[in-house]
Protein backbone atom coordinates (compact mmCIF):
# COMPACT_ATOMS: atom_id res chain seq x y z
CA UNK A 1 95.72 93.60 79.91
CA UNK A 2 93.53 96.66 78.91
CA UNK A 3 93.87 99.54 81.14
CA UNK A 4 90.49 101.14 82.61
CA UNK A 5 89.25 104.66 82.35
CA UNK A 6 89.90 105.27 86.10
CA UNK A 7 93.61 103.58 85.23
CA UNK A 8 94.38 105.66 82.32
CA UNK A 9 93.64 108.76 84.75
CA UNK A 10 95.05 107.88 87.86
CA UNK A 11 98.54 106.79 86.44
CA UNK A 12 101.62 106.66 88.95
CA UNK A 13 102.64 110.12 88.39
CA UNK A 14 98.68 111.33 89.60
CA UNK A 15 98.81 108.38 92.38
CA UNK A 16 101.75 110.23 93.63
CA UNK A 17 100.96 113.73 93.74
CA UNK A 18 97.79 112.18 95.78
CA UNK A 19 100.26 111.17 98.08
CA UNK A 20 101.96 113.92 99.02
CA UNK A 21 99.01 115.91 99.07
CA UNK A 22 97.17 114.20 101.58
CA UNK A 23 100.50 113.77 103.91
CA UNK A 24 100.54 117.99 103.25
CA UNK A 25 97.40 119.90 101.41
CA UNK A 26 99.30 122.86 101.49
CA UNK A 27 102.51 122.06 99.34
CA UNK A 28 102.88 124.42 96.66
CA UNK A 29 103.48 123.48 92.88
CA UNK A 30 106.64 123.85 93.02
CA UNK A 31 107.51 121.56 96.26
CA UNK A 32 105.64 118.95 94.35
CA UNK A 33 107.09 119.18 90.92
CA UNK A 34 110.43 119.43 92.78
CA UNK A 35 109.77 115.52 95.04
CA UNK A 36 108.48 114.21 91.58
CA UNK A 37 110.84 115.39 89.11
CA UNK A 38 108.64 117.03 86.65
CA UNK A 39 107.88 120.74 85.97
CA UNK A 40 105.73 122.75 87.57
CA UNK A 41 103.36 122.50 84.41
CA UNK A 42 102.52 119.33 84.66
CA UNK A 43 101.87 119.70 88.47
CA UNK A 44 98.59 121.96 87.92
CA UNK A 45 97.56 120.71 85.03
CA UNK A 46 97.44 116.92 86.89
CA UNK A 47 96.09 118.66 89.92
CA UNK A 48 93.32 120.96 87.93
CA UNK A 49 91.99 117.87 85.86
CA UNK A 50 91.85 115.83 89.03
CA UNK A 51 90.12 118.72 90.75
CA UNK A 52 87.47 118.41 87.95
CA UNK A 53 87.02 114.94 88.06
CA UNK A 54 86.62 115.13 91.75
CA UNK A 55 89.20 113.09 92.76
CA UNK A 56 90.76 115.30 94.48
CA UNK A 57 87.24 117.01 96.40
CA UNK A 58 89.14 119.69 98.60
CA UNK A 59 91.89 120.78 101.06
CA UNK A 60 91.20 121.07 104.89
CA UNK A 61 92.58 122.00 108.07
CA UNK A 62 93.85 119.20 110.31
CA UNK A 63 92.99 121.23 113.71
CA UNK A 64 94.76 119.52 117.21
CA UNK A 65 91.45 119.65 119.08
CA UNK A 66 93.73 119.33 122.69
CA UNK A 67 94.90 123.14 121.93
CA UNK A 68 91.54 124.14 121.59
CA UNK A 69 90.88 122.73 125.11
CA UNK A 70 89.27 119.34 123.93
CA UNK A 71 91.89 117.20 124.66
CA UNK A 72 88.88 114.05 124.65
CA UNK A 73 88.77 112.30 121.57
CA UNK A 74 86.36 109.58 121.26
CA UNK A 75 84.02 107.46 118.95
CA UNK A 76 80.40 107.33 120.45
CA UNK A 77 78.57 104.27 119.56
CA UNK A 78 74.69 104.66 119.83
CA UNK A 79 71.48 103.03 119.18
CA UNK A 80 68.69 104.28 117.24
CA UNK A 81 65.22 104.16 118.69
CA UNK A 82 62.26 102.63 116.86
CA UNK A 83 60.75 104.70 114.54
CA UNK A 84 63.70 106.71 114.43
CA UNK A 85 64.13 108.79 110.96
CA UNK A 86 68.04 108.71 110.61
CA UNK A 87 68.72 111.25 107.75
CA UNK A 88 66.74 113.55 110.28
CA UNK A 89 68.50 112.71 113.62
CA UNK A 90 71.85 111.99 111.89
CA UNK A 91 72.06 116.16 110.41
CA UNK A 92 70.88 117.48 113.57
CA UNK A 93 73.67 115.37 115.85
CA UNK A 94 76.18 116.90 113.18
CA UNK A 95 75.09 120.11 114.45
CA UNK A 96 75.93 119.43 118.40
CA UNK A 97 78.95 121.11 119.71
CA UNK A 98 81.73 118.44 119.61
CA UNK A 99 80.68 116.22 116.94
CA UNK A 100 83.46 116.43 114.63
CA UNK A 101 82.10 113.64 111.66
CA UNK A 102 78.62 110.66 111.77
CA UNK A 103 79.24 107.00 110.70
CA UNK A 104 76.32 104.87 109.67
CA UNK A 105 77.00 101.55 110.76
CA UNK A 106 74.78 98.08 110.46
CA UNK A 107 74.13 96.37 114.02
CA UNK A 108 72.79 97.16 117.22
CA UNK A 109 74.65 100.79 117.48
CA UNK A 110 73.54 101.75 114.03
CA UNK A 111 75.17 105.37 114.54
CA UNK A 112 78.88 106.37 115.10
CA UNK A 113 79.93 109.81 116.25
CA UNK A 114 83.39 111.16 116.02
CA UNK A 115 83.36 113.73 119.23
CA UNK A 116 85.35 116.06 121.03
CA UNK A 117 85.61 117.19 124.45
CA UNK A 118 87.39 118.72 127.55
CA UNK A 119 87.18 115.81 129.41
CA UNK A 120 85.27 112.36 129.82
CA UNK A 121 82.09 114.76 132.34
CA UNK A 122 81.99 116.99 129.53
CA UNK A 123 82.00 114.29 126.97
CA UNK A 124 78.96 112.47 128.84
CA UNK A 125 77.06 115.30 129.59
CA UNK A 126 76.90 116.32 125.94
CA UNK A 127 75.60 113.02 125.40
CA UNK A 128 73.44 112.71 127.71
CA UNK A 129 71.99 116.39 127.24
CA UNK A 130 72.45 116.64 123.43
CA UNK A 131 73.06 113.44 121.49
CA UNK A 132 70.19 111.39 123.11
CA UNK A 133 67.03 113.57 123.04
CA UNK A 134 67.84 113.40 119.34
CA UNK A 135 66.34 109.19 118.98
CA UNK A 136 69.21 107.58 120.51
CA UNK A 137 70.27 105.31 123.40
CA UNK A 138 72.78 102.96 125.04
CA UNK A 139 75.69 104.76 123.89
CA UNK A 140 79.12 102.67 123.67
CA UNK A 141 82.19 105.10 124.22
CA UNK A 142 85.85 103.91 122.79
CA UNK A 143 88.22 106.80 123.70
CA UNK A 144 90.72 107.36 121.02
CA UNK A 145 93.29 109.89 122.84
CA UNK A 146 94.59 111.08 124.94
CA UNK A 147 94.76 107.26 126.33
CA UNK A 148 95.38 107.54 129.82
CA UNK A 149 98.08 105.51 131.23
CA UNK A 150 97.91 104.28 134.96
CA UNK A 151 98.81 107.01 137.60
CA UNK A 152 97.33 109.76 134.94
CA UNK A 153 95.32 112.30 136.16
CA UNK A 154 92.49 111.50 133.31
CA UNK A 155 92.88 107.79 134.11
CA UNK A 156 91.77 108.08 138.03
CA UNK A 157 88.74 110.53 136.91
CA UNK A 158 87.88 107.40 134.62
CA UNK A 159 88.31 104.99 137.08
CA UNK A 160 86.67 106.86 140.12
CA UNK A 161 83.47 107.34 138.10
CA UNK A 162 84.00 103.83 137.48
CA UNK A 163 83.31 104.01 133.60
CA UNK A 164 86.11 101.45 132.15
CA UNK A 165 84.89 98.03 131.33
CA UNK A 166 88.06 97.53 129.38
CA UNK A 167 91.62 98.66 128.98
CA UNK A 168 93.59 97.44 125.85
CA UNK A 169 96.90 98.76 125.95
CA UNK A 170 97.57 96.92 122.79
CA UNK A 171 94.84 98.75 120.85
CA UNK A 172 95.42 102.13 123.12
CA UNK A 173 91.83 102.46 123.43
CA UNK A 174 89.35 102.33 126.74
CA UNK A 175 86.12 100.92 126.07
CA UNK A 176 83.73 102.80 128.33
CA UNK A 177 79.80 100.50 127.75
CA UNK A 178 76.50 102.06 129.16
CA UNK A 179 74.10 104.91 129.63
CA UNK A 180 76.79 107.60 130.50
């Protein structure tokens, strides 16, 4: 069987500096060389031609939002209004405080937000104040940590404001539906 182009490139020796790269951005030529059993050579010339063909696109911090006080972490599942221009909306909502990354989705809640907040007020509130004056609506909320467990602080704010529809301890996830 002939090989492709992206094949010939992306051979097991590339595949597996990939690999530890994305498990640690920041290991030097010399760790990886070192875990793969070749020099140090071949390490940054593999990395530099991948670098070029733009496999490899960049390196980036993985920050722990909870130290930074926004211990909230939850996908926000909106709908578009009509007439909506999305490439418009979608850029500015990147720009609100919290909104760590913007899905495009097909269905009813077109939009997906990655966000970030102190807690589950805070969280609604930026919707509410900052996410839909921008052309959306009926926002679906699926926490994604801290999940609270029963008896949690977090968990009885949830439930007093009476905001979970559904608790999957399976999936770790609270669903939270409606207008926040």
């Amino acid at each position: 069987m002939k090989k492709t182009t992206t094949d010939r490139r992306l051979d097991r020796t590339n595949l597996r500096i990939l690999e530890r790269l994305a498990r640690s951005g920041r290991m030097s030529y010399s760790d990886l060389a070192a875990t793969l059993d070749c020099s140090i050579n071949t390490v940054r010339d593999r990395i530099f031609a991948m670098e070029r063909r733009q496999v490899i696109q960049g390196y980036e911090a993985v920050v722990d939002e909870a130290r930074l006080g926004r211990p909230v972490q939850a996908m926000v599942m909106l709908e578009p209004d009509c007439g909506m221009r999305r490439p418009t909306e979608i850029r500015k909502a990147l720009k609100v405080p919290g909104v760590l990354r913007a899905h495009l989705t097909t269905g009813r809640h077109a939009l997906m937000l990655e966000m970030v907040a102190s807690d589950m007020g805070a969280l609604h509130a930026q919707i509410r104040s900052e996410v839909y004056p921008l052309g959306f609506r009926n926002a679906r909320v699926v926490l994604l940590g801290p999940t609270p467990q029963a008896g949690d602080a977090a968990a009885g704010q949830v439930h007093r404001e009476g905001l979970v529809t559904a608790f999957r301890r399976d999936a770790g996830a609270i669903e939270v539906e409606g207008r926040p």
